[in-house]
N, C-alpha and C. Protein backbone atom coordinates (compact mmCIF):
# COMPACT_ATOMS: atom_id res chain seq x y z
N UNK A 1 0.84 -1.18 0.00
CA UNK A 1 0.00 0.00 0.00
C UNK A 1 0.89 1.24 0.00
N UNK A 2 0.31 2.25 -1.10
CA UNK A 2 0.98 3.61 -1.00
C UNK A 2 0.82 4.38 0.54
N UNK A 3 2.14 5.06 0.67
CA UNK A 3 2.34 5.72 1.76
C UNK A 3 1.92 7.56 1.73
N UNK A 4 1.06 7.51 0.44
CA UNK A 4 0.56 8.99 0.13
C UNK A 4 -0.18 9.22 1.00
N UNK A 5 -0.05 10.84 1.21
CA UNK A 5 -1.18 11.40 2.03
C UNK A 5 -2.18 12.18 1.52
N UNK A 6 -3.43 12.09 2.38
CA UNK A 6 -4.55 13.13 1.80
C UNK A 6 -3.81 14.37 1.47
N UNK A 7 -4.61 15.75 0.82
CA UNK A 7 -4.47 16.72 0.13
C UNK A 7 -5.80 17.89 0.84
N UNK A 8 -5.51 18.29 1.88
CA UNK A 8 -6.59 19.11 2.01
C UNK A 8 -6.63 19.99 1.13
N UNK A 9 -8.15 20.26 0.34
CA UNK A 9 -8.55 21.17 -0.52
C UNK A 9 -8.86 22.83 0.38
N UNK A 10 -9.90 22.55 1.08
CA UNK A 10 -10.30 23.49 2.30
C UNK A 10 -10.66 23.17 3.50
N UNK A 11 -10.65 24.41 4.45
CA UNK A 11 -11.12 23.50 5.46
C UNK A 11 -12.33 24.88 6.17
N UNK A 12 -12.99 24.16 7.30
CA UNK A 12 -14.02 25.16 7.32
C UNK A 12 -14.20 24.70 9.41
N UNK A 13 -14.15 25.91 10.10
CA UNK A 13 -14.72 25.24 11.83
C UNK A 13 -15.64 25.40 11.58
N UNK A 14 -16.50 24.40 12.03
CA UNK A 14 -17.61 24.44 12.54
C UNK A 14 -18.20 24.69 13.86
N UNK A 15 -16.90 24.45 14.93
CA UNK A 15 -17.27 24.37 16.75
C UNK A 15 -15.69 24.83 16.86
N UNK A 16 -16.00 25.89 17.94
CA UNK A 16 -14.41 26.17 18.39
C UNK A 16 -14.54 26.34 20.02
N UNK A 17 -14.69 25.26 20.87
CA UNK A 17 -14.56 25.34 22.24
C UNK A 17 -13.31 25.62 22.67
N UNK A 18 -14.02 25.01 24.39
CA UNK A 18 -12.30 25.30 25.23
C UNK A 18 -11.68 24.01 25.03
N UNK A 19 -11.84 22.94 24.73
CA UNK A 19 -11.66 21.27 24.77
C UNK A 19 -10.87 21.11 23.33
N UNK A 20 -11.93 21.60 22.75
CA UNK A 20 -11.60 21.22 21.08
C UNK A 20 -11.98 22.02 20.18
N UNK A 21 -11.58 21.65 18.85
CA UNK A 21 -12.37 22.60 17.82
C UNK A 21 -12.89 21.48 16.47
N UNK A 22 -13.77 21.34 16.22
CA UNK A 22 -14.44 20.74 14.76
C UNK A 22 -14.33 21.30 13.42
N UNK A 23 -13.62 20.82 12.83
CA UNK A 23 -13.55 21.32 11.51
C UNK A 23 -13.94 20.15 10.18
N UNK A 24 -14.48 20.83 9.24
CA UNK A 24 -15.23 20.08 7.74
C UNK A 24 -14.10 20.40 6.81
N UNK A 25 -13.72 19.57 6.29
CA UNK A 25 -12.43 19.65 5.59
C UNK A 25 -12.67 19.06 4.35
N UNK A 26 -13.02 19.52 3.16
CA UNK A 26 -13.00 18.97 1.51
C UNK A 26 -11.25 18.67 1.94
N UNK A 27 -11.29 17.17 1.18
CA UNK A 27 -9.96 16.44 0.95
C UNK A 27 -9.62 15.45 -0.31
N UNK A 28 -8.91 15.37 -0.74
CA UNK A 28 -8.33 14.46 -1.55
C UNK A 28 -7.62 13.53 -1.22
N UNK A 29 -8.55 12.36 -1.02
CA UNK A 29 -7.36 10.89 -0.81
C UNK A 29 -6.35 10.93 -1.42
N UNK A 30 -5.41 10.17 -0.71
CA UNK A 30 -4.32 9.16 -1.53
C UNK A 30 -4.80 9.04 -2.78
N UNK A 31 -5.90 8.06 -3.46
CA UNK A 31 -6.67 7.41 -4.55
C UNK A 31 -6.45 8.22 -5.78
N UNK A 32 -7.17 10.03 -5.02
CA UNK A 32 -7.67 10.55 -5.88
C UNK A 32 -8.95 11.13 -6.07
N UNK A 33 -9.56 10.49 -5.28
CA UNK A 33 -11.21 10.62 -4.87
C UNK A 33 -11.36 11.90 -4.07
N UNK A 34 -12.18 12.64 -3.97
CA UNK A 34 -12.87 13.47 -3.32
C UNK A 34 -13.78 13.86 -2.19
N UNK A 35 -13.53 14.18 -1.15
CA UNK A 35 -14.71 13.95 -0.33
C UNK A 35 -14.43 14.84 1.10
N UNK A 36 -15.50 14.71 1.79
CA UNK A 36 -15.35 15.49 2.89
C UNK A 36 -15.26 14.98 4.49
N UNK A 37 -14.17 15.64 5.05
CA UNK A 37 -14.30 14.63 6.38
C UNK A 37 -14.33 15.75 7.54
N UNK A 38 -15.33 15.21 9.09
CA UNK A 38 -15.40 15.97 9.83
C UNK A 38 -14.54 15.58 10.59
N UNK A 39 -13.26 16.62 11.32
CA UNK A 39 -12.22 16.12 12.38
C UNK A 39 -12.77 16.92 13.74
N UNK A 40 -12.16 16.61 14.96
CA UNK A 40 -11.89 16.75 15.88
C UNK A 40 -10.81 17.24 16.39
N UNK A 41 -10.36 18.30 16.33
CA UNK A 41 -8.97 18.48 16.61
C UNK A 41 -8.96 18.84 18.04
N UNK A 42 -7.84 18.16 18.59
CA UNK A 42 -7.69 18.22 20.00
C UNK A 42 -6.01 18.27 20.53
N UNK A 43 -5.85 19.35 21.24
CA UNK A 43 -4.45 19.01 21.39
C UNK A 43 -4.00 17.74 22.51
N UNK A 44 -2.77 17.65 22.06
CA UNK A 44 -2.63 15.85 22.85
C UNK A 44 -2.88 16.00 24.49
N UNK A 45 -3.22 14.91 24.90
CA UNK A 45 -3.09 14.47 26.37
C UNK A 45 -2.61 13.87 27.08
N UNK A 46 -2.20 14.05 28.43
CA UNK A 46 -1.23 13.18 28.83
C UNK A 46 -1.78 12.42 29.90
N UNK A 47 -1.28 11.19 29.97
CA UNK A 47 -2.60 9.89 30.90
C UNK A 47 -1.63 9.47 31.70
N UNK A 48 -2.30 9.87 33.10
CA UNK A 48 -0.73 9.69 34.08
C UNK A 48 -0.60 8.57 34.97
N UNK A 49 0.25 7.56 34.97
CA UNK A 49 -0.22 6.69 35.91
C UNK A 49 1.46 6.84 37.11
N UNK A 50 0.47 7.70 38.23
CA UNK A 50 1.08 7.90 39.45
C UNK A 50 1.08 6.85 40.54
N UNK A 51 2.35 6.34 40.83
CA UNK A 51 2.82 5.06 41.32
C UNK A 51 3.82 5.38 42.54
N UNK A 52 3.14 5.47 44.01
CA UNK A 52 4.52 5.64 44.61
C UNK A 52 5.18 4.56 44.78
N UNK A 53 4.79 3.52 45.10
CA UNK A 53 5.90 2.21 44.38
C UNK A 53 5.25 1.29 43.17
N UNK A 54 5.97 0.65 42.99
CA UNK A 54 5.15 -0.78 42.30
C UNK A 54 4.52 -1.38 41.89
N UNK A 55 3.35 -1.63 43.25
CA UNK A 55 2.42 -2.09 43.68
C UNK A 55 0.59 -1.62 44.12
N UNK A 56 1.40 0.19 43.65
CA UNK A 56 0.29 1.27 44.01
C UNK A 56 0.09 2.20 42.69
N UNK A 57 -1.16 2.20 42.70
CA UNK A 57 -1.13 3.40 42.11
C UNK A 57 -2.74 4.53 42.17
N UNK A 58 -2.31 5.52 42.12
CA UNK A 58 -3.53 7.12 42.53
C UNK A 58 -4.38 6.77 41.19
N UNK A 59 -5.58 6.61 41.06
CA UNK A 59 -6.56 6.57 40.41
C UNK A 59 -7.42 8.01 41.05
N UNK A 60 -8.17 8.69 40.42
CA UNK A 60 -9.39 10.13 40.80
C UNK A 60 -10.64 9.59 40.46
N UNK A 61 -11.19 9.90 41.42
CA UNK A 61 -13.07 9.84 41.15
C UNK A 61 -13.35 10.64 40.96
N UNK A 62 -13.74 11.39 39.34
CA UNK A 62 -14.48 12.21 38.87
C UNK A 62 -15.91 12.20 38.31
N UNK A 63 -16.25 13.26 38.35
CA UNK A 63 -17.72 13.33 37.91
C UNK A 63 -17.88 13.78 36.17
N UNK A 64 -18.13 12.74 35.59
CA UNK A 64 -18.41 13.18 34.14
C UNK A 64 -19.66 13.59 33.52
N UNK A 65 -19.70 14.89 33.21
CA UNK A 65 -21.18 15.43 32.75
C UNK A 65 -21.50 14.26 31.35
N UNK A 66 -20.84 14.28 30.65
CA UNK A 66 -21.17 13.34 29.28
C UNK A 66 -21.93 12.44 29.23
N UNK A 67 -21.91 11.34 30.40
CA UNK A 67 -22.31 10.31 30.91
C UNK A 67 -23.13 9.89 31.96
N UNK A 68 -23.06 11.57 32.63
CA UNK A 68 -23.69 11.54 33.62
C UNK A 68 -22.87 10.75 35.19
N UNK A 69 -22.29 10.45 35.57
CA UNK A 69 -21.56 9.27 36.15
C UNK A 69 -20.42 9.81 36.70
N UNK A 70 -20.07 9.05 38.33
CA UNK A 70 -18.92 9.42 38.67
C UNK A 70 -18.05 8.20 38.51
N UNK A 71 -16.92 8.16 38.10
CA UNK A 71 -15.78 7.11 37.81
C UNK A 71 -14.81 6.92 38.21
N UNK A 72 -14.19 6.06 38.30
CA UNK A 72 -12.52 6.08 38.75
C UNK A 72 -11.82 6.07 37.84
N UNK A 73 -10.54 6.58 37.58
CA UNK A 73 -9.51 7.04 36.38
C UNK A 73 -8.40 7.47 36.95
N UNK A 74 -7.65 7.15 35.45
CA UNK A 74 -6.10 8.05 35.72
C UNK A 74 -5.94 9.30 35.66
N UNK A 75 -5.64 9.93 36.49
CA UNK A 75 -5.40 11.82 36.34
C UNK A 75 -4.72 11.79 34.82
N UNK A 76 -5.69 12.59 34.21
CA UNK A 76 -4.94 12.97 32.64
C UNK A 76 -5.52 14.53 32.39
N UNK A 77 -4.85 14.92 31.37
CA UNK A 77 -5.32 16.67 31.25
C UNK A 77 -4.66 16.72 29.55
N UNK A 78 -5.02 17.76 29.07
CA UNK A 78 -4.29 18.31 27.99
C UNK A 78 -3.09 18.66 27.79
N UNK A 79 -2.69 19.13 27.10
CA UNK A 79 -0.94 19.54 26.93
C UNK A 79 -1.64 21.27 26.58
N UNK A 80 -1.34 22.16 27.04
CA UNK A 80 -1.49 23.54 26.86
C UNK A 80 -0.22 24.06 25.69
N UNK A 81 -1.17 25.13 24.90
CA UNK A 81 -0.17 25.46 23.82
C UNK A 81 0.92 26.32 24.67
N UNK A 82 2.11 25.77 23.74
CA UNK A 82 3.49 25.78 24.42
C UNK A 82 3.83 25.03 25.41
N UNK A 83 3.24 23.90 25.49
CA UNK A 83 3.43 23.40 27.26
C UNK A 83 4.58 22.15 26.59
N UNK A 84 5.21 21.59 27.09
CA UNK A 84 6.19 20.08 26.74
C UNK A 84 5.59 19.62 27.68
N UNK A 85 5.20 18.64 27.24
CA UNK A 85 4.79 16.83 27.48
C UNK A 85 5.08 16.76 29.20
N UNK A 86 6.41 16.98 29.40
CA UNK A 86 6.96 17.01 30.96
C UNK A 86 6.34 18.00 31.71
N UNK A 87 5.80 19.33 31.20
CA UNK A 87 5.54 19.77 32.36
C UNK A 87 4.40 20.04 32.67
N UNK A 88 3.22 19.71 31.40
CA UNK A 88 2.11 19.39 31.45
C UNK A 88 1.91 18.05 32.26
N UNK A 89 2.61 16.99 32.55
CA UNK A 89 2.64 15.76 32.90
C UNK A 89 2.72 16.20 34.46
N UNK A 90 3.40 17.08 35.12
CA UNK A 90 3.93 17.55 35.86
C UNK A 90 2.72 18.62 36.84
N UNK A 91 2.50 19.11 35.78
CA UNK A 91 0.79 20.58 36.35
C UNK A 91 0.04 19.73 36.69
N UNK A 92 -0.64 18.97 35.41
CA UNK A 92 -1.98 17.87 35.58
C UNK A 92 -1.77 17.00 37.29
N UNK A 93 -0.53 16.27 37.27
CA UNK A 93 -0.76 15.62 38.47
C UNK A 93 -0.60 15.92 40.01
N UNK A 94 0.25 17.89 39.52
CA UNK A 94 -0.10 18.72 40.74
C UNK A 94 -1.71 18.93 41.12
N UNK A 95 -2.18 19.52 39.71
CA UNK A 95 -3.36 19.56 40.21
C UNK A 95 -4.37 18.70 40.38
N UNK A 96 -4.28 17.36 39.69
CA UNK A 96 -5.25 16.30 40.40
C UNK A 96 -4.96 15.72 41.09
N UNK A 97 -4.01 15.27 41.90
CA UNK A 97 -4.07 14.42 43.08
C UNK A 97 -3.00 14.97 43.92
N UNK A 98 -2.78 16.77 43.56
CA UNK A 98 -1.71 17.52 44.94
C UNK A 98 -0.36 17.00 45.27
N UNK A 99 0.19 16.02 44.01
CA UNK A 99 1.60 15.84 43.74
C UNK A 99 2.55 16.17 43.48
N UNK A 100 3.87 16.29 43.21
CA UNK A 100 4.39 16.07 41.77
C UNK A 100 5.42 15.29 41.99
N UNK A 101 6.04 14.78 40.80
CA UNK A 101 6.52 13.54 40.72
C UNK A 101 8.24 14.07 40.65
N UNK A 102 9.24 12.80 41.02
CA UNK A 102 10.46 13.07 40.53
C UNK A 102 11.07 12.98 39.23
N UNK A 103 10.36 11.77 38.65
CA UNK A 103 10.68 11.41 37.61
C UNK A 103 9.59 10.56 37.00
N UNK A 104 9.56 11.18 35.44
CA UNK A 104 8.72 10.60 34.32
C UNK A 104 9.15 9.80 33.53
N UNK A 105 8.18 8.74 33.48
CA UNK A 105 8.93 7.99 32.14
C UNK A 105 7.78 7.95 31.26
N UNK A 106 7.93 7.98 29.70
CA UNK A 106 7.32 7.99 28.70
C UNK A 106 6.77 6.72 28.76
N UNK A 107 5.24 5.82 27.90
CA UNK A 107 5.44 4.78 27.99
C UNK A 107 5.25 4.26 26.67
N UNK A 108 3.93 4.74 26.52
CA UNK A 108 3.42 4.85 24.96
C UNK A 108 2.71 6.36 24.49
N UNK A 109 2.30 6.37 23.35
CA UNK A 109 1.34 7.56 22.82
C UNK A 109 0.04 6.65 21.54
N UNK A 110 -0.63 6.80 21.70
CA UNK A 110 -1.63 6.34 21.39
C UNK A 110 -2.66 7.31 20.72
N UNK A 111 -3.62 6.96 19.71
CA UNK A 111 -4.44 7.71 19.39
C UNK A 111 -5.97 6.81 19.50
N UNK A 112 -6.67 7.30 20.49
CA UNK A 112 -8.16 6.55 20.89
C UNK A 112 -9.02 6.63 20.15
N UNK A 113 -9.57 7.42 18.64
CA UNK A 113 -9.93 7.72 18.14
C UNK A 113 -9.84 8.40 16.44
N UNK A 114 -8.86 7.70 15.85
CA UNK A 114 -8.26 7.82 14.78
C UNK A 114 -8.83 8.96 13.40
N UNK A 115 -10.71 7.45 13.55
CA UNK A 115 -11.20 7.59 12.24
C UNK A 115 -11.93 8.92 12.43
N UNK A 116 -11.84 9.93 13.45
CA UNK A 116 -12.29 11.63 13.58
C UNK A 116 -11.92 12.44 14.30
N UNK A 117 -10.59 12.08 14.95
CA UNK A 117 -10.15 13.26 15.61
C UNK A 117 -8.42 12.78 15.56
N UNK A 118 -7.66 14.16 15.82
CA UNK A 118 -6.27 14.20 15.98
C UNK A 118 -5.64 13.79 17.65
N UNK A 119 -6.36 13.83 18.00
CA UNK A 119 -5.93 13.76 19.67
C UNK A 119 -4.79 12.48 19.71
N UNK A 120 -3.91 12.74 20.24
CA UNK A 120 -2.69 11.88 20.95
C UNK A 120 -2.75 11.74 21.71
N UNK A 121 -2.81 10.04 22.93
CA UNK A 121 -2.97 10.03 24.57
C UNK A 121 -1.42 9.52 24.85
N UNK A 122 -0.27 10.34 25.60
CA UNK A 122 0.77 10.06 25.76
C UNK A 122 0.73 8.89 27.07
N UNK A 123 1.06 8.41 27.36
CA UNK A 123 0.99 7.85 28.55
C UNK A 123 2.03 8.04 29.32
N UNK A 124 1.93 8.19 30.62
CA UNK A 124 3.88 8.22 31.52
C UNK A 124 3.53 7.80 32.89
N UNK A 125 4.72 7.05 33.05
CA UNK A 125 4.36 6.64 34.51
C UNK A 125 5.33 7.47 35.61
N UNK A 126 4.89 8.02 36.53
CA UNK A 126 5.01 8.92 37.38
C UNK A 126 5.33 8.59 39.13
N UNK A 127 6.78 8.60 39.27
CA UNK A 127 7.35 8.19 40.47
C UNK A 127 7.61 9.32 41.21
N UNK A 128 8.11 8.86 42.57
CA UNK A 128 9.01 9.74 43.32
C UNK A 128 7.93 10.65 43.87
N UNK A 129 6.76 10.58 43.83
CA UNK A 129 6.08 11.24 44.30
C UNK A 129 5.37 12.00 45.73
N UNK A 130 5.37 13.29 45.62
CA UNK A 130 5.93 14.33 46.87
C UNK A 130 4.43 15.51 47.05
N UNK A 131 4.13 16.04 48.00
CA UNK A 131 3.34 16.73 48.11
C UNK A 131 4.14 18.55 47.93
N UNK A 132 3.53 19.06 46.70
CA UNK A 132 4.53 20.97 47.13
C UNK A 132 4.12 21.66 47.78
N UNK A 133 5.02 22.42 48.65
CA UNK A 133 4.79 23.62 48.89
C UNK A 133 3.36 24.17 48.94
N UNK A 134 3.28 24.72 47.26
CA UNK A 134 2.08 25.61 46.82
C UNK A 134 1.09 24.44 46.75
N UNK A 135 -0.46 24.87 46.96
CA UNK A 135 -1.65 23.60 46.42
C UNK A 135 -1.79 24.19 45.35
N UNK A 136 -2.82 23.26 44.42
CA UNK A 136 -2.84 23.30 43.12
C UNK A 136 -4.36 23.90 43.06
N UNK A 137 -4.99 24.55 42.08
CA UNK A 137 -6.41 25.20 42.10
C UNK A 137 -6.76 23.98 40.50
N UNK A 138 -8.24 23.31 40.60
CA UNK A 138 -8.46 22.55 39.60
C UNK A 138 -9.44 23.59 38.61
N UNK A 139 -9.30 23.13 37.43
CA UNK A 139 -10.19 23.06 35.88
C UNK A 139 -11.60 24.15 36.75
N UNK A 140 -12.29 24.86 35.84
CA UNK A 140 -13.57 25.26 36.60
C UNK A 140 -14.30 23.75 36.44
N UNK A 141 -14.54 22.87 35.63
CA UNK A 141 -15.20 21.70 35.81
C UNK A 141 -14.94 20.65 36.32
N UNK A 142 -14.06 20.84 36.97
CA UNK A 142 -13.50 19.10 37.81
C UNK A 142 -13.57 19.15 39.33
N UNK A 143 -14.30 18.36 39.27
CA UNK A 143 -14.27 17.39 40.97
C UNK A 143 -13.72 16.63 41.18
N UNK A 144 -12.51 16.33 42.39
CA UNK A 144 -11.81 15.06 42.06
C UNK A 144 -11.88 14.67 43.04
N UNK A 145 -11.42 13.62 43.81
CA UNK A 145 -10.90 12.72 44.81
C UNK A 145 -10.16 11.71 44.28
N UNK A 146 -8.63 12.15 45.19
CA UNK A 146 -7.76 11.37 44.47
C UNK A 146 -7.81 10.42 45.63
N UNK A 147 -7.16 8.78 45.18
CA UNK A 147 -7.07 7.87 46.21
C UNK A 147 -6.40 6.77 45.48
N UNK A 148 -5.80 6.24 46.66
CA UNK A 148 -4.19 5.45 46.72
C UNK A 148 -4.97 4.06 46.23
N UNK A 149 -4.56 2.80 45.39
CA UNK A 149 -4.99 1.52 45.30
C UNK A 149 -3.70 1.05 45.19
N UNK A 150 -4.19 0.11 45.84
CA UNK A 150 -3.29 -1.26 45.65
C UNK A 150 -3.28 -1.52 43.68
N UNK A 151 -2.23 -1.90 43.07
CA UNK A 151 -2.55 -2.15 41.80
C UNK A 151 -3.81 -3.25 41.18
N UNK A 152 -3.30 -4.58 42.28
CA UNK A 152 -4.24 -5.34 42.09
C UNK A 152 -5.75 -5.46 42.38
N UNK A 153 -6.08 -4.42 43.08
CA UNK A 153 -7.69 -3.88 43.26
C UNK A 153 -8.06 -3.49 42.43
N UNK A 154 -7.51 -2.61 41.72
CA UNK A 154 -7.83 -1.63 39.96
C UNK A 154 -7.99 -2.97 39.11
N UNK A 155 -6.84 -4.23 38.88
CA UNK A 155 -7.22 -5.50 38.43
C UNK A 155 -8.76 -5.90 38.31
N UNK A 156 -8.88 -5.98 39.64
CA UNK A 156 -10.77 -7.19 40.11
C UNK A 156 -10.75 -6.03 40.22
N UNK A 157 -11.42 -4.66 39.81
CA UNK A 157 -12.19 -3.46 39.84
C UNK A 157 -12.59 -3.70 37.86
N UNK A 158 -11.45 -3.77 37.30
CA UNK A 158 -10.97 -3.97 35.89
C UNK A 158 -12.03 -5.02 35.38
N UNK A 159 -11.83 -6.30 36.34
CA UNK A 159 -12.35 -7.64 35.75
C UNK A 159 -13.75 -7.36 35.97
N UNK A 160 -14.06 -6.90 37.04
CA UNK A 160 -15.59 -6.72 37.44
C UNK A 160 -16.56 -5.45 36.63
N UNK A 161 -15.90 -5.04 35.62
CA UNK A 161 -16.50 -3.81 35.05
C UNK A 161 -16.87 -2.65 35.83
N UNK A 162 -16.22 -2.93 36.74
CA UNK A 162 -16.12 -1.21 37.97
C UNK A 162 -15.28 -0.15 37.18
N UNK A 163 -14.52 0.11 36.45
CA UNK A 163 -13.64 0.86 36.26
C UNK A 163 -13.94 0.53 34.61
N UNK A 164 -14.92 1.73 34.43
CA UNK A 164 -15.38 1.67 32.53
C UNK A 164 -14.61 3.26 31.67
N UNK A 165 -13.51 3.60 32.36
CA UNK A 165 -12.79 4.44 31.67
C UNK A 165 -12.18 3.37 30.67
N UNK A 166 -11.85 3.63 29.02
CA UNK A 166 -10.83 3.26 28.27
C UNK A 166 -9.28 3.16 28.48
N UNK A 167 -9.16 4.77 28.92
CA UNK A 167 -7.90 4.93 29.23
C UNK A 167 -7.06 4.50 30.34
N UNK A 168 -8.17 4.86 31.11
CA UNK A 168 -7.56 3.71 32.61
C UNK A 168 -7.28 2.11 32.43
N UNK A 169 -8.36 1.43 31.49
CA UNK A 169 -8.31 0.23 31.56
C UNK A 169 -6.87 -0.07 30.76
N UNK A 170 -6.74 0.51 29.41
CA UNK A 170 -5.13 0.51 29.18
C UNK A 170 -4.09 0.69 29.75
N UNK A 171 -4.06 2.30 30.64
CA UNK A 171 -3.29 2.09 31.16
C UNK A 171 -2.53 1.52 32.09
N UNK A 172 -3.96 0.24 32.96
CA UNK A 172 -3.71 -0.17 34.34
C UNK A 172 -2.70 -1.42 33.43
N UNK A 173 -2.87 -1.77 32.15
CA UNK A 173 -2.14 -3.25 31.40
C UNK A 173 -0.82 -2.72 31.23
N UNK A 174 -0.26 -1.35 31.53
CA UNK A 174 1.00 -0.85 31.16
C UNK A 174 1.61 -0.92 32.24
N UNK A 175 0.82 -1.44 34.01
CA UNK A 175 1.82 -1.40 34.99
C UNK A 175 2.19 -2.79 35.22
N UNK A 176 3.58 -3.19 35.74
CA UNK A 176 3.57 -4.62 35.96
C UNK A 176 3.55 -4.61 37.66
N UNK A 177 3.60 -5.59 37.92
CA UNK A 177 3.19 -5.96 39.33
C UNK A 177 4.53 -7.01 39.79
N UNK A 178 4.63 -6.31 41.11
CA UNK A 178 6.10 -7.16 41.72
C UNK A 178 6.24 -8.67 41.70
């Protein structure tokens, strides 16, 4: 298979929030063909899995309007324009669970949603973790409660369909266990 890329002809927003923006884009396949596709553009995110050892890791119970529903998850946030990966990785888990970490490691980057939006979910796992100085002020829309698990509870939380985030459920398969 050719490694050509589409050809945007035009493009047009349709929605320009604080989250994201929607745009209708006339394009030209690879092929040749013509047609129009609606994207999602979102700048990337970073999905944090905060571990003070091993065997643990900070999951947040948030309240999601979308769904209606409060959940358990990995503290994740956006990357802010101009922000690097590290220190967005770094804000997000000050401000959701009143941390910050010593050291990041990259793990994967992923895209959850290919066939309509640009969004990138970086993943990093997040040690050394310390309470600062300053507290952190959250999102105007977020409620959180952060709280410590054993890894293997998030597991039988996992198996039992308690824990119906995507991203969490991936990311809990990226920690290994002692």
């Amino acid at each position: 298979m050719s490694e050509l890329s589409a050809t945007m002809l035009s493009t047009q927003t349709v929605h320009s929030g604080r989250v994201f923006t929607t745009t209708r884009d006339q394009i030209q396949l690879p092929d040749g063909r013509k047609t129009t596709m609606d994207v999602v553009r979102h700048p990337p995110s970073v999905i944090l899995l905060p571990m003070p050892d091993s065997a643990h890791i900070v999951l947040v119970r948030q309240y999601r309007y979308a769904i209606d529903r409060w959940i358990w998850e990995l503290p994740a946030g956006n990357v802010e324009s101009g922000e690097d990966i590290e220190t967005a990785a770094r804000r997000e888990c000050h401000e959701e669970i009143g941390q910050v970490p010593d050291r990041i490691e990259r793990i994967a980057e992923l895209y959850p949603t290919p066939g309509y939006s640009d969004e990138v979910m970086i993943f990093l796992r997040l040690v050394g973790l310390s309470v600062p100085a300053e507290p952190a002020s959250l999102d105007a829309d977020e409620i959180l409660e952060p709280k410590l698990f054993a890894l293997a509870d998030v597991r039988t939380r996992v198996e039992h369909g308690e824990i119906l985030d995507m991203k969490t459920v991936l990311g809990i398969s990226y920690c290994t266990v002692p």
